[in-house]
N, C-alpha and C. Protein backbone atom coordinates (compact mmCIF):
# COMPACT_ATOMS: atom_id res chain seq x y z
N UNK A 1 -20.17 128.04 -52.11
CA UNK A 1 -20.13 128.26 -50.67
C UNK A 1 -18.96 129.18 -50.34
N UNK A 2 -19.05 130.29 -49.43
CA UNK A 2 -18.11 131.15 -49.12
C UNK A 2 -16.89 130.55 -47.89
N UNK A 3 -15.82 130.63 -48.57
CA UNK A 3 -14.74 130.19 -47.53
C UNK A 3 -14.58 129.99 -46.76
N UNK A 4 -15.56 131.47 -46.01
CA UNK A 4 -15.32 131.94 -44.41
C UNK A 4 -16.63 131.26 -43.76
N UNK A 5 -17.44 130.71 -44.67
CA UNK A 5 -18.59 129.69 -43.35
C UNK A 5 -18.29 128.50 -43.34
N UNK A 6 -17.84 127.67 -42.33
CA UNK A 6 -17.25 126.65 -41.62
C UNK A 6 -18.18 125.99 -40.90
N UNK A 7 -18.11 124.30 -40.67
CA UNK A 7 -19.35 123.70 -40.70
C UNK A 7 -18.66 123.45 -38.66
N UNK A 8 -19.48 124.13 -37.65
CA UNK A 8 -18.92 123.82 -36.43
C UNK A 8 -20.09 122.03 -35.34
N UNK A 9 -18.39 121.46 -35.02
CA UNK A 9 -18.93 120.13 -34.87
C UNK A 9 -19.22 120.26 -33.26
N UNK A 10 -20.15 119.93 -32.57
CA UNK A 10 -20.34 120.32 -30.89
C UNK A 10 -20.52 118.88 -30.31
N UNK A 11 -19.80 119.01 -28.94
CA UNK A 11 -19.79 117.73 -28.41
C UNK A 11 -21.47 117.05 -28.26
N UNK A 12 -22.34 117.25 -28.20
CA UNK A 12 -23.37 116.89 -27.91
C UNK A 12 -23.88 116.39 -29.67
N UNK A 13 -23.60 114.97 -30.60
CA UNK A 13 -23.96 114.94 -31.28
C UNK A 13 -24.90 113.57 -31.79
N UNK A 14 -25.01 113.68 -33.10
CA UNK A 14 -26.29 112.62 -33.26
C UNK A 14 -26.71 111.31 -32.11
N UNK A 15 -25.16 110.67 -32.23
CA UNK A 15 -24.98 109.58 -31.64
C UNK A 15 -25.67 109.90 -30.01
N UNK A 16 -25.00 111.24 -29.28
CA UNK A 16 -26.08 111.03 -28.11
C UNK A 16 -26.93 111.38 -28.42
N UNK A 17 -28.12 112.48 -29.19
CA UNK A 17 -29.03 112.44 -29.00
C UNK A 17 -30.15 111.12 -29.35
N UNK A 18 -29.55 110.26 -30.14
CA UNK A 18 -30.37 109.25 -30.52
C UNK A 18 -30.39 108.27 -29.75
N UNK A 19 -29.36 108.23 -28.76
CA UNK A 19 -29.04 107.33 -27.33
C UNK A 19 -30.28 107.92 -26.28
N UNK A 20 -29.88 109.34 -26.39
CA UNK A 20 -30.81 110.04 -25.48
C UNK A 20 -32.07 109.85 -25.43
N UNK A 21 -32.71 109.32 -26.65
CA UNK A 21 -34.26 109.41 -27.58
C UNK A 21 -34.84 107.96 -27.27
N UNK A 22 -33.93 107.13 -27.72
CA UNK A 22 -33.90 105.76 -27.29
C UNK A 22 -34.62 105.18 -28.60
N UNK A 23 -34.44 106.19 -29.82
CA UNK A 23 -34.55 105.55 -31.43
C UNK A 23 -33.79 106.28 -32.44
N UNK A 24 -33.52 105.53 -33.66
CA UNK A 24 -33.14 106.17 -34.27
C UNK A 24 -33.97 106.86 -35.58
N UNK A 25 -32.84 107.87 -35.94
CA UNK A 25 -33.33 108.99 -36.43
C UNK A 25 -33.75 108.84 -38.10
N UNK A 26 -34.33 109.61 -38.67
CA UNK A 26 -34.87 108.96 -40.28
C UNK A 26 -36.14 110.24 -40.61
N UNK A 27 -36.07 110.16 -42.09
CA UNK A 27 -36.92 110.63 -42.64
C UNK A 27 -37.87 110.04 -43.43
N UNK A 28 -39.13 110.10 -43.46
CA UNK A 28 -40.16 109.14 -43.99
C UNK A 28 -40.65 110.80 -44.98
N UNK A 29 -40.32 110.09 -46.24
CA UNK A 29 -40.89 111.05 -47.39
C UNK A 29 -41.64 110.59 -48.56
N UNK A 30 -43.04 111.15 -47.80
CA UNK A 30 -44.21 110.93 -48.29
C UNK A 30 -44.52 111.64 -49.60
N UNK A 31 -44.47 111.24 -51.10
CA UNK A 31 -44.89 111.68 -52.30
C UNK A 31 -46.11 111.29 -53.01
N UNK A 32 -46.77 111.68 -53.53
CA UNK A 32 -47.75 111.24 -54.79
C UNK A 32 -48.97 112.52 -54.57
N UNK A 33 -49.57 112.17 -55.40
CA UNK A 33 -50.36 113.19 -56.38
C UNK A 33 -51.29 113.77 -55.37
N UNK A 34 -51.66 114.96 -55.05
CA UNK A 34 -52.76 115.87 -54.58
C UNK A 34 -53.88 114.86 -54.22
N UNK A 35 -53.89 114.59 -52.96
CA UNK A 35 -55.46 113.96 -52.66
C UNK A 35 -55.08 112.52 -52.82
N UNK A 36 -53.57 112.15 -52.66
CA UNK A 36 -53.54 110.90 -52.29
C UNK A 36 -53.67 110.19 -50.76
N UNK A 37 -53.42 111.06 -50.21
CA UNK A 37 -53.33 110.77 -48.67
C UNK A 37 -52.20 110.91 -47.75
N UNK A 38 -51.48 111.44 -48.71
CA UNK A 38 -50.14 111.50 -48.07
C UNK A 38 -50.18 112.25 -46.44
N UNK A 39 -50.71 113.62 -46.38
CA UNK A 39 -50.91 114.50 -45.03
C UNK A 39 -51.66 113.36 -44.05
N UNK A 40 -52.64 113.09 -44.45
CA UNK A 40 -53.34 111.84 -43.67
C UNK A 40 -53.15 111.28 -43.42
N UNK A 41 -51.96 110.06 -43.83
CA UNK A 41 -51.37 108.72 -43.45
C UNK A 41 -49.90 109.69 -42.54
N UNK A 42 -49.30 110.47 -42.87
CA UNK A 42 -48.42 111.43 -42.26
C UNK A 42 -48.75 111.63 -40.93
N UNK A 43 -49.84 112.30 -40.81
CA UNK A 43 -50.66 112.63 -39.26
C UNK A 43 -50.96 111.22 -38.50
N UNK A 44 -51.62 110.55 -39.26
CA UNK A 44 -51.67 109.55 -38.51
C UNK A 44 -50.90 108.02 -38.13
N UNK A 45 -49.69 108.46 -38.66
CA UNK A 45 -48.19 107.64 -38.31
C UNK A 45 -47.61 108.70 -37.25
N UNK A 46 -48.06 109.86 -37.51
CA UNK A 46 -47.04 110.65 -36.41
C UNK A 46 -48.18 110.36 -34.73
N UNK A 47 -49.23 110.13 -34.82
CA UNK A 47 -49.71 109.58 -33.83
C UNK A 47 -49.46 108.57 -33.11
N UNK A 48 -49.62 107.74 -34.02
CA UNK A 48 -49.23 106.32 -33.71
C UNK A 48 -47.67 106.52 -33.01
N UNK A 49 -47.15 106.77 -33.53
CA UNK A 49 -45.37 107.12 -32.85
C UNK A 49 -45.48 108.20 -31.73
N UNK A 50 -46.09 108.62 -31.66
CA UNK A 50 -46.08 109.74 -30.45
C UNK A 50 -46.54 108.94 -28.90
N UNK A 51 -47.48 108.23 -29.59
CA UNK A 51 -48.28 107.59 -28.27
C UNK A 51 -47.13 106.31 -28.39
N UNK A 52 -46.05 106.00 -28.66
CA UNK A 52 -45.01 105.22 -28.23
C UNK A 52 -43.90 105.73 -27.62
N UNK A 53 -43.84 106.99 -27.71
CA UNK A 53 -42.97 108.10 -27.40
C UNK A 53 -41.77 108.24 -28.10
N UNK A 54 -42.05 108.02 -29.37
CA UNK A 54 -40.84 108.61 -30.65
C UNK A 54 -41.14 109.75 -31.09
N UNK A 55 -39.91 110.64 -30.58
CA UNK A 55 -39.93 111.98 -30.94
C UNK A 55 -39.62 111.98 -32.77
N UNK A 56 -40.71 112.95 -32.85
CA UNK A 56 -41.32 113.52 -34.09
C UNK A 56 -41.33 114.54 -34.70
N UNK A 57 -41.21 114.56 -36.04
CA UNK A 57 -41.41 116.16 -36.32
C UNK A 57 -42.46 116.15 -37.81
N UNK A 58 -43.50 116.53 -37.88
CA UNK A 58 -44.63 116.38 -39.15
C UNK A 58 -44.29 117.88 -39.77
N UNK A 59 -43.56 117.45 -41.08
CA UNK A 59 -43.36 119.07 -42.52
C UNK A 59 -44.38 118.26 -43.03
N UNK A 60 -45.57 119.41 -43.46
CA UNK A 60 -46.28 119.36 -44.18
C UNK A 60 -46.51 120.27 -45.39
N UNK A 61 -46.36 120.12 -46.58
CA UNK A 61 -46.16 121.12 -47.83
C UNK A 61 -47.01 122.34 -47.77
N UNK A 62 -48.16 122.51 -47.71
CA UNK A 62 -49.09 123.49 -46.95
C UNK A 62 -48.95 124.54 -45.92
N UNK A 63 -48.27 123.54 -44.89
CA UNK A 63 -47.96 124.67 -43.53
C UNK A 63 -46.06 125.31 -44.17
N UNK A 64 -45.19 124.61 -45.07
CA UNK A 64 -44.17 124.53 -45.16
C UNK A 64 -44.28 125.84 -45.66
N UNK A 65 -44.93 126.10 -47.17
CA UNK A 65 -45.76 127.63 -47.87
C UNK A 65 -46.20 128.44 -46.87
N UNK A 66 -46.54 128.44 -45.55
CA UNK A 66 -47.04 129.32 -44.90
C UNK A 66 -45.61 130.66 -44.50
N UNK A 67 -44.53 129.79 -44.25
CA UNK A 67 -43.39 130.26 -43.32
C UNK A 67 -42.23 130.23 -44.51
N UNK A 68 -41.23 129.08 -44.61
CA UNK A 68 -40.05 128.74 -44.55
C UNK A 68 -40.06 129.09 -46.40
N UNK A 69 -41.14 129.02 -46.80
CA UNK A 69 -41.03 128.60 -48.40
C UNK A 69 -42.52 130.01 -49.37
N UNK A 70 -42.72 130.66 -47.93
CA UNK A 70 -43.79 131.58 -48.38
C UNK A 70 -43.42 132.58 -50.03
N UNK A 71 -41.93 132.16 -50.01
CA UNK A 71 -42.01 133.41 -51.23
C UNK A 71 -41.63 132.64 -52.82
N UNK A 72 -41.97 130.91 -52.80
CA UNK A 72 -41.98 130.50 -54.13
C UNK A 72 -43.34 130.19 -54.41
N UNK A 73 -43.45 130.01 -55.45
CA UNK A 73 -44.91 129.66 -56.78
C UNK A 73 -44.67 128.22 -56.55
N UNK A 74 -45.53 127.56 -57.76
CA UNK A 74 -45.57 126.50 -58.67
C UNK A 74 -44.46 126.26 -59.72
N UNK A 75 -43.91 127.16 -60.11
CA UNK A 75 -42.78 126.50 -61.67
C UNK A 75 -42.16 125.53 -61.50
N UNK A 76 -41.39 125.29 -62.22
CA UNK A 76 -40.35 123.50 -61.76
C UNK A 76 -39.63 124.45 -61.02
N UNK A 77 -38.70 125.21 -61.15
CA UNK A 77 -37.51 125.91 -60.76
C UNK A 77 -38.45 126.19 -59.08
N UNK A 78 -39.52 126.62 -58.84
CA UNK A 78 -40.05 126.79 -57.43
C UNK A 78 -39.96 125.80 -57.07
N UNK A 79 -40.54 124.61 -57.29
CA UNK A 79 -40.80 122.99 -56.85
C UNK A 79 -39.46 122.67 -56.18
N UNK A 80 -38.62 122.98 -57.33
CA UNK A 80 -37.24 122.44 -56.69
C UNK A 80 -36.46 123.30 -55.51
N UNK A 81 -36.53 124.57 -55.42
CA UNK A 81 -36.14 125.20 -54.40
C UNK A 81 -36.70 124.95 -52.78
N UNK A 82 -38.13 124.77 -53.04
CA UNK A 82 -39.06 124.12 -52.14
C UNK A 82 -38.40 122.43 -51.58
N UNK A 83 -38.51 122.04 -52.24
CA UNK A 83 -37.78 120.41 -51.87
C UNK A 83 -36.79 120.66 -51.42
N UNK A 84 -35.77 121.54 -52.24
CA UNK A 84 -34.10 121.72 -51.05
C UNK A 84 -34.20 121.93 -49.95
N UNK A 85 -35.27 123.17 -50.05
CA UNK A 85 -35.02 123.70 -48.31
C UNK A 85 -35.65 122.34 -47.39
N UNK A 86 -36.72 122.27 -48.00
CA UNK A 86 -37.15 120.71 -46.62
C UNK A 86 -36.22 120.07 -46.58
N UNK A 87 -35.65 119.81 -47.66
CA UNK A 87 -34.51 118.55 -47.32
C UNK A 87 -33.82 119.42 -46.57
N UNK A 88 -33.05 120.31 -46.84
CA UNK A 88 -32.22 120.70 -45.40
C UNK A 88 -32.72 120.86 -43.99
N UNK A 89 -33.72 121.40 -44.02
CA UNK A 89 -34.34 121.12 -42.83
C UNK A 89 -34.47 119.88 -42.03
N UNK A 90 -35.09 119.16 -43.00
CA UNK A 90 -35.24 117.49 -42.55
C UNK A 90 -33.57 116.76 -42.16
N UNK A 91 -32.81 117.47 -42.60
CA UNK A 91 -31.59 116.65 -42.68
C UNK A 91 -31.05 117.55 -41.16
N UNK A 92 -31.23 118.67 -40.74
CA UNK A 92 -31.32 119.02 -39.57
C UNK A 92 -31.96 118.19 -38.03
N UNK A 93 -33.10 118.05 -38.70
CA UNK A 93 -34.37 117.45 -37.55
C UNK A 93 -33.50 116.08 -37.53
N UNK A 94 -33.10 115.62 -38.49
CA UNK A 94 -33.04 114.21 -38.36
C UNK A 94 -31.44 114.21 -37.55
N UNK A 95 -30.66 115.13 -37.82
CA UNK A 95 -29.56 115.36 -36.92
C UNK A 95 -29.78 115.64 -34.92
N UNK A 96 -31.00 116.32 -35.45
CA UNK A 96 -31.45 116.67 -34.09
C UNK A 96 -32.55 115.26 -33.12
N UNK A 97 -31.71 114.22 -33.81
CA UNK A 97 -32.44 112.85 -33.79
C UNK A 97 -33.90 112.70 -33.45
N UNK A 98 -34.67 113.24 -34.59
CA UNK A 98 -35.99 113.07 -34.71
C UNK A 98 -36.44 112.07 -35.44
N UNK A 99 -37.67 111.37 -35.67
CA UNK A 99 -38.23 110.85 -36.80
C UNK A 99 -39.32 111.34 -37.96
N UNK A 100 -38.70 112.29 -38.97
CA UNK A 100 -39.31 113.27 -39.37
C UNK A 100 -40.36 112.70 -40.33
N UNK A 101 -41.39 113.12 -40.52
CA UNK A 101 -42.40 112.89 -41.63
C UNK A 101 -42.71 114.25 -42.41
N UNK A 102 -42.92 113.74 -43.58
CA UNK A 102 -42.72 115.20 -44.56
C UNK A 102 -43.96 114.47 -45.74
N UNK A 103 -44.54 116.07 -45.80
CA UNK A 103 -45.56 115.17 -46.54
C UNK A 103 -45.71 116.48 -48.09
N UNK A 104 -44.93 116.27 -49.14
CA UNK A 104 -44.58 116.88 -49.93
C UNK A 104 -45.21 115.90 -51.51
N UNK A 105 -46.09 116.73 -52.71
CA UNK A 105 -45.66 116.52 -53.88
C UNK A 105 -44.58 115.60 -54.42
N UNK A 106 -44.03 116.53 -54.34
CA UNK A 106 -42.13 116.50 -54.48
C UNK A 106 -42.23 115.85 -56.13
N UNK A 107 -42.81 115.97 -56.88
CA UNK A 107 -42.72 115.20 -58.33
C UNK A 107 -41.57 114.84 -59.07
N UNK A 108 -40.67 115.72 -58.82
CA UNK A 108 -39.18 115.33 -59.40
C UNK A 108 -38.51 114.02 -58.99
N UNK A 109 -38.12 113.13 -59.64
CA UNK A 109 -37.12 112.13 -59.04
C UNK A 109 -35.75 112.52 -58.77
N UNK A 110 -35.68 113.58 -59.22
CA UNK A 110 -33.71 114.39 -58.65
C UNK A 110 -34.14 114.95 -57.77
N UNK A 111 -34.93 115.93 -57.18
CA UNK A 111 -34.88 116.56 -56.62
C UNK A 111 -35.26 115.53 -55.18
N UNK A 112 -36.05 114.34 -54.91
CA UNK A 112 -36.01 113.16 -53.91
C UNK A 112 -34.90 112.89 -53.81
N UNK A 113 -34.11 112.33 -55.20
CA UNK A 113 -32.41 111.66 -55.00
C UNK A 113 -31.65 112.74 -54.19
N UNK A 114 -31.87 114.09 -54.38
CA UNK A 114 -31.34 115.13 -53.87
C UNK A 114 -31.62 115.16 -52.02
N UNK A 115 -32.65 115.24 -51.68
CA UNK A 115 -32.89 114.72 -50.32
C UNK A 115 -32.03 113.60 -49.69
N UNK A 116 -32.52 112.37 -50.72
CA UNK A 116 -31.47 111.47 -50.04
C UNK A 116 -30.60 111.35 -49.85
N UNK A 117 -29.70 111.55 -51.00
CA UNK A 117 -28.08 111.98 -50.67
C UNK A 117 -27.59 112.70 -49.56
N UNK A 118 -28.59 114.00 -49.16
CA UNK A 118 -28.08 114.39 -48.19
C UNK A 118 -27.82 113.79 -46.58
N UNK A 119 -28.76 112.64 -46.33
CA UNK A 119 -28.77 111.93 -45.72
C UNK A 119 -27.79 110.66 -45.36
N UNK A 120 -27.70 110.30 -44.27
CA UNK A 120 -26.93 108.95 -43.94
C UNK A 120 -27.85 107.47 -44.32
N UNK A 121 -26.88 106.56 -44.78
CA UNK A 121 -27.85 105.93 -45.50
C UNK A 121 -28.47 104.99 -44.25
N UNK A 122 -29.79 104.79 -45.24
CA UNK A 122 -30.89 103.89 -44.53
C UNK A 122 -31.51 105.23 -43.68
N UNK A 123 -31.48 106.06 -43.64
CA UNK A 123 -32.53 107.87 -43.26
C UNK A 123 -33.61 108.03 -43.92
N UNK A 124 -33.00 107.73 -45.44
CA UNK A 124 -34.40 108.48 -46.03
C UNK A 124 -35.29 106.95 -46.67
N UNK A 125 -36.43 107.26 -46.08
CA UNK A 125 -37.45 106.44 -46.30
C UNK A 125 -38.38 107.02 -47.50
N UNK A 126 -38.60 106.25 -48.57
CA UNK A 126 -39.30 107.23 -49.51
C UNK A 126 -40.83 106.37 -49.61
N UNK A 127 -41.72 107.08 -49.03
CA UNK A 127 -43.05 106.40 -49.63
C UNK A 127 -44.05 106.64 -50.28
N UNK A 128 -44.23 105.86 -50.94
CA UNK A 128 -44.91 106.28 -52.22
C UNK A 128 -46.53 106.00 -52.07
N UNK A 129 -47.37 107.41 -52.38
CA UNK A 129 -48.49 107.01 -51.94
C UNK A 129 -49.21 106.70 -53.67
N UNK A 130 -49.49 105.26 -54.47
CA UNK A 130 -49.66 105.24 -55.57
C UNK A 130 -51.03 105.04 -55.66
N UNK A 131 -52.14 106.02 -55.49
CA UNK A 131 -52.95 105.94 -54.87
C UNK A 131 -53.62 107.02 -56.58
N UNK A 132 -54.64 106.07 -57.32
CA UNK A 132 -54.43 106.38 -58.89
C UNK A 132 -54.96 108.09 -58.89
N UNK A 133 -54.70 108.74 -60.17
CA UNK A 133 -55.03 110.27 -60.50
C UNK A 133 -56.67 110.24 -60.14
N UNK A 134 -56.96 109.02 -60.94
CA UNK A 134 -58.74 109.37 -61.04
C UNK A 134 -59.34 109.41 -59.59
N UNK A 135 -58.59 108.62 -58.81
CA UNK A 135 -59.06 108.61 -57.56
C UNK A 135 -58.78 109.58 -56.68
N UNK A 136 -57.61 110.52 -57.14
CA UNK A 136 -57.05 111.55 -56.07
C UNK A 136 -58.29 112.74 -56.61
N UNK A 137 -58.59 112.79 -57.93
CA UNK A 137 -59.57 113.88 -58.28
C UNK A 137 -61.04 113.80 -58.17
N UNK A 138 -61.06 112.42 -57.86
CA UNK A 138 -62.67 112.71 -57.55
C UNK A 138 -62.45 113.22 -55.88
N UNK A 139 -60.95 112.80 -54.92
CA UNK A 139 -61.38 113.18 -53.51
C UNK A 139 -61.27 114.55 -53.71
N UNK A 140 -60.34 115.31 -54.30
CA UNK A 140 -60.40 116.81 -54.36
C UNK A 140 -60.51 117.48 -53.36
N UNK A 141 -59.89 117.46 -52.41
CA UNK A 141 -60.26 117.50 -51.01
C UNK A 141 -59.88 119.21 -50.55
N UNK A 142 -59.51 119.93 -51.97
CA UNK A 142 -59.49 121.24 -51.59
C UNK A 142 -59.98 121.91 -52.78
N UNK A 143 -60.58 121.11 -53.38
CA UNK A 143 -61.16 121.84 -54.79
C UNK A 143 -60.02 122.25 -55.97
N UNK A 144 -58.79 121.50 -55.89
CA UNK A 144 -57.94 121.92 -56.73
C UNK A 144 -57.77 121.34 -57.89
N UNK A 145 -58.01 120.41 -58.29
CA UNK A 145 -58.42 119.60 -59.66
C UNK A 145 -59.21 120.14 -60.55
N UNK A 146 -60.30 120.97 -59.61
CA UNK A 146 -61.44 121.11 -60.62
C UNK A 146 -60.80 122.49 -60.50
N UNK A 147 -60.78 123.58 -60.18
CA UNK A 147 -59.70 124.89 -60.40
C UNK A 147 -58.92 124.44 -61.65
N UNK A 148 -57.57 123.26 -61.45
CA UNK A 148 -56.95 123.37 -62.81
C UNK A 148 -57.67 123.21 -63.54
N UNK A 149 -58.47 122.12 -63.49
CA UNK A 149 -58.99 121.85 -64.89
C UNK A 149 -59.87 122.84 -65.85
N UNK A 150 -60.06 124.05 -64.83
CA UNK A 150 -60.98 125.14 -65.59
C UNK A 150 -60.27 126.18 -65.68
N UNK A 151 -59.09 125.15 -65.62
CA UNK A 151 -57.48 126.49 -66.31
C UNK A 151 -57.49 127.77 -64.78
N UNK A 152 -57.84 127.57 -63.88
CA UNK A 152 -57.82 128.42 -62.62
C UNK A 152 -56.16 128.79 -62.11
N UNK A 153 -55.79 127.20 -62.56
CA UNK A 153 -54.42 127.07 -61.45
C UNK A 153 -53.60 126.09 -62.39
N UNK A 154 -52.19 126.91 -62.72
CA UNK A 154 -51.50 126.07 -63.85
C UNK A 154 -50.43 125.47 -62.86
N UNK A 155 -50.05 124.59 -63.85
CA UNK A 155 -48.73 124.26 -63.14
C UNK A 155 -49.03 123.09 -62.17
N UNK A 156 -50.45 122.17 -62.44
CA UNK A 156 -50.80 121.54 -61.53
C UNK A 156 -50.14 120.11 -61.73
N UNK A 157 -49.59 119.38 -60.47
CA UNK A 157 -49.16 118.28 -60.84
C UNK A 157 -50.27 117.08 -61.44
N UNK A 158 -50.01 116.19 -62.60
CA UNK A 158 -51.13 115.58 -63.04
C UNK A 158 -51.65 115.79 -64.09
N UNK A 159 -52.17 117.13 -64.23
CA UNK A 159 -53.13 117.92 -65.10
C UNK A 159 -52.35 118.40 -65.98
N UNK A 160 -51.43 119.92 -65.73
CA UNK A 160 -50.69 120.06 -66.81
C UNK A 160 -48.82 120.30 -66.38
N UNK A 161 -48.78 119.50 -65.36
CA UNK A 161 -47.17 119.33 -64.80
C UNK A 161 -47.07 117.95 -64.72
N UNK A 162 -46.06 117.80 -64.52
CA UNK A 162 -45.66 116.14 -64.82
C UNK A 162 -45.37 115.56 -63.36
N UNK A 163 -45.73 114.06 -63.16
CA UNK A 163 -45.55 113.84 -61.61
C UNK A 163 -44.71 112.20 -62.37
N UNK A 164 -43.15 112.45 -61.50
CA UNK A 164 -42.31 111.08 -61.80
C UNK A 164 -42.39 110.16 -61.03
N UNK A 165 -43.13 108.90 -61.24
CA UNK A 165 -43.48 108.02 -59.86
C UNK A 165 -42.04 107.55 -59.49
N UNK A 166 -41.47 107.38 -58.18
CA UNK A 166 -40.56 107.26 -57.67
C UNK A 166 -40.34 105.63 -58.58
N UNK A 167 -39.08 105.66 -58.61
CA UNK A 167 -37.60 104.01 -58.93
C UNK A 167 -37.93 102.94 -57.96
N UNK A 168 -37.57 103.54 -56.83
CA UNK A 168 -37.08 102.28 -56.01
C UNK A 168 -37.61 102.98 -54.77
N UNK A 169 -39.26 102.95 -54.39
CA UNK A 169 -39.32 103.56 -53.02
C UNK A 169 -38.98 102.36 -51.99
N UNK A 170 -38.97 103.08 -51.36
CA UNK A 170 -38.84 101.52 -49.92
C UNK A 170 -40.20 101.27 -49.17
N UNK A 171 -41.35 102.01 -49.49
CA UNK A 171 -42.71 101.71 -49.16
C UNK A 171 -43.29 102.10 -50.09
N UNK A 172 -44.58 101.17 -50.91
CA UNK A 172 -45.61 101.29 -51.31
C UNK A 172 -47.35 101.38 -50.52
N UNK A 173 -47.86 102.30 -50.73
CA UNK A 173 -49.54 102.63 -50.54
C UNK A 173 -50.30 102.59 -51.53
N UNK A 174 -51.23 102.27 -51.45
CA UNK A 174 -52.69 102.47 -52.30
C UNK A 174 -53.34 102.68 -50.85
N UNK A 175 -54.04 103.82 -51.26
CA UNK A 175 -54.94 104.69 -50.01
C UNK A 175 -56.37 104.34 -50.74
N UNK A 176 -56.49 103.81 -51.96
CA UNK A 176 -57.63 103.66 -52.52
C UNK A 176 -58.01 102.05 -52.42
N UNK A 177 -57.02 101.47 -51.76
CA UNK A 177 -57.30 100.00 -51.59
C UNK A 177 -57.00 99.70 -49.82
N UNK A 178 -55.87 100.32 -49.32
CA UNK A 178 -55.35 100.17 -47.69
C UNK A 178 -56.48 101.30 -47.08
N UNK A 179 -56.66 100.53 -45.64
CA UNK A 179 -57.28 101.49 -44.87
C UNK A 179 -56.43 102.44 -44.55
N UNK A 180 -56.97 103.30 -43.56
CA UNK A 180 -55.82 103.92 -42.93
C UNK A 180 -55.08 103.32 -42.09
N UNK A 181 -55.84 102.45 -40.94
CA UNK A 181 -55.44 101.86 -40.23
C UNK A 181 -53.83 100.79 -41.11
N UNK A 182 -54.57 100.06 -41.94
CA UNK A 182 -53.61 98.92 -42.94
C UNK A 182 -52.56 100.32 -43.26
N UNK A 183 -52.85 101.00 -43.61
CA UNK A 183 -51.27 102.04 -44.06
C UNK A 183 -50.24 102.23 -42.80
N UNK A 184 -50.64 102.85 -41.94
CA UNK A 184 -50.28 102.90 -40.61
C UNK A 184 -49.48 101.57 -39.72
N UNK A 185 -50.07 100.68 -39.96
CA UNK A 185 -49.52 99.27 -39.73
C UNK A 185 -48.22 98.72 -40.50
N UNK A 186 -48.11 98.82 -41.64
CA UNK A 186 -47.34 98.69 -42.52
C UNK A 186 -46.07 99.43 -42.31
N UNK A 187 -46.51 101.14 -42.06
CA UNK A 187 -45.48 101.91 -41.64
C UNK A 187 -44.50 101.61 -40.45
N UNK A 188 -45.29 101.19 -39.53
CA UNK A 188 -44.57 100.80 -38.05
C UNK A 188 -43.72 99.60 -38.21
N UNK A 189 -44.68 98.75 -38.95
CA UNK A 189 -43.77 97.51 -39.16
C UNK A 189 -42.31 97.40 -39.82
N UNK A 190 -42.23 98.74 -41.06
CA UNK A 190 -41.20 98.74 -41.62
C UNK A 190 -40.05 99.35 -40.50
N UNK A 191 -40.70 100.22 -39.33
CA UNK A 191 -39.56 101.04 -38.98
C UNK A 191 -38.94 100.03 -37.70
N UNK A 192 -39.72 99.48 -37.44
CA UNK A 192 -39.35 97.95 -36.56
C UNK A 192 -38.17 97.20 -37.08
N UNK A 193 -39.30 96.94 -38.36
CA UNK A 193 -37.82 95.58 -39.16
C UNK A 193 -36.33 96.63 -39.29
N UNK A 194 -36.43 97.98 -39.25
CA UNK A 194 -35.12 98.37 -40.04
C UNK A 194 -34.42 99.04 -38.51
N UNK A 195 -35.30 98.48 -37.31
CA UNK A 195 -34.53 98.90 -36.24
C UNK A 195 -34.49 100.44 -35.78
N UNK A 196 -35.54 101.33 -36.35
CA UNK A 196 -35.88 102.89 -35.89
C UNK A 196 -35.94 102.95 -34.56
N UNK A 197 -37.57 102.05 -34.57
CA UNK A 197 -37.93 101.93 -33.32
C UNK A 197 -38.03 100.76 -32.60
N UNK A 198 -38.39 100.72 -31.62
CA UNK A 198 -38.71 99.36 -31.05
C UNK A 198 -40.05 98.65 -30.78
């Protein structure tokens, strides 16, 4: 980091905006394999919270490649540059007392620990969508399974990249056993018990 950039502190900070919001602030980081459900249970927790009026912010890995992250690939070394920047971002939004949902791959377990750290603790929510391979590839819900598997698209998590199921998430899913609804429920409930929202 260069000397001369200095981190400037402004009277207007977390503490009021999260007074202002009337919840507190956190990141819910949604991982597991292509076609687990992660964007889906994402969208539809950020509903559910909207129509309570908890300000929100939905990163989705897809739209994230469109803009902020348009100029990395697939390699590990991309993966991980990709995860920093959301995490900084997210660690922004969540300053800007939001309740962010991020709905990322993210296969690395450093590069998650890396998110969290950046965070104040009890922020980062990690949930794990363990929702099995065979079941994420028969949904295939963009035709990308069957692409790798006919060698189309390397570097795929699963197939021929490695996906590290999270240590110690603080939420578990099966999207192949929970409805949506049951996922969604679960979610609210946790952010209740830990005092997010009300």
């Amino acid at each position: 980091m260069d000397e001369n950039v200095v981190w400037h502190n402004y009277a207007v900070d977390k503490d009021k905006r999260n007074e202002h919001k009337g919840h507190k602030p956190c990141v819910l980081w949604f991982t597991g394999f292509s076609g687990s459900g992660k964007s889906t249970v994402a969208g539809a927790l950020e509903s559910a919270l909207h129509q309570q009026s908890v300000h929100t912010y939905l990163l989705d890995g897809d739209n994230v490649r469109h803009g902020l992250c348009k100029d990395l690939g697939f390699s590990d070394a991309d993966r991980v540059e990709n995860i920093r920047r959301v995490g900084e971002l997210s660690k922004l939004m969540a300053d800007a007392g939001l309740v962010v949902l991020t709905a990322f791959i993210s296969p690395f377990q450093a590069e998650r620990d890396m998110v969290r750290d950046l965070l104040d603790d009890g922020e980062f929510i990690e949930v794990f969508l363990d929702t099995p391979l065979d079941i994420c590839e028969q949904r295939d819900p963009k035709g990308l399974y069957k692409k790798a598997r006919a060698g189309e698209i390397k570097h795929f998590t699963g197939i021929d990249s490695d996906y590290q199921i999270p240590t110690q998430p603080e939420i578990v899913l099966d999207t192949s056993k929970n409805s949506l609804d049951q996922s969604v429920t679960q979610l609210v409930a946790y952010l209740k018990e830990k005092n997010i929202i009300g």
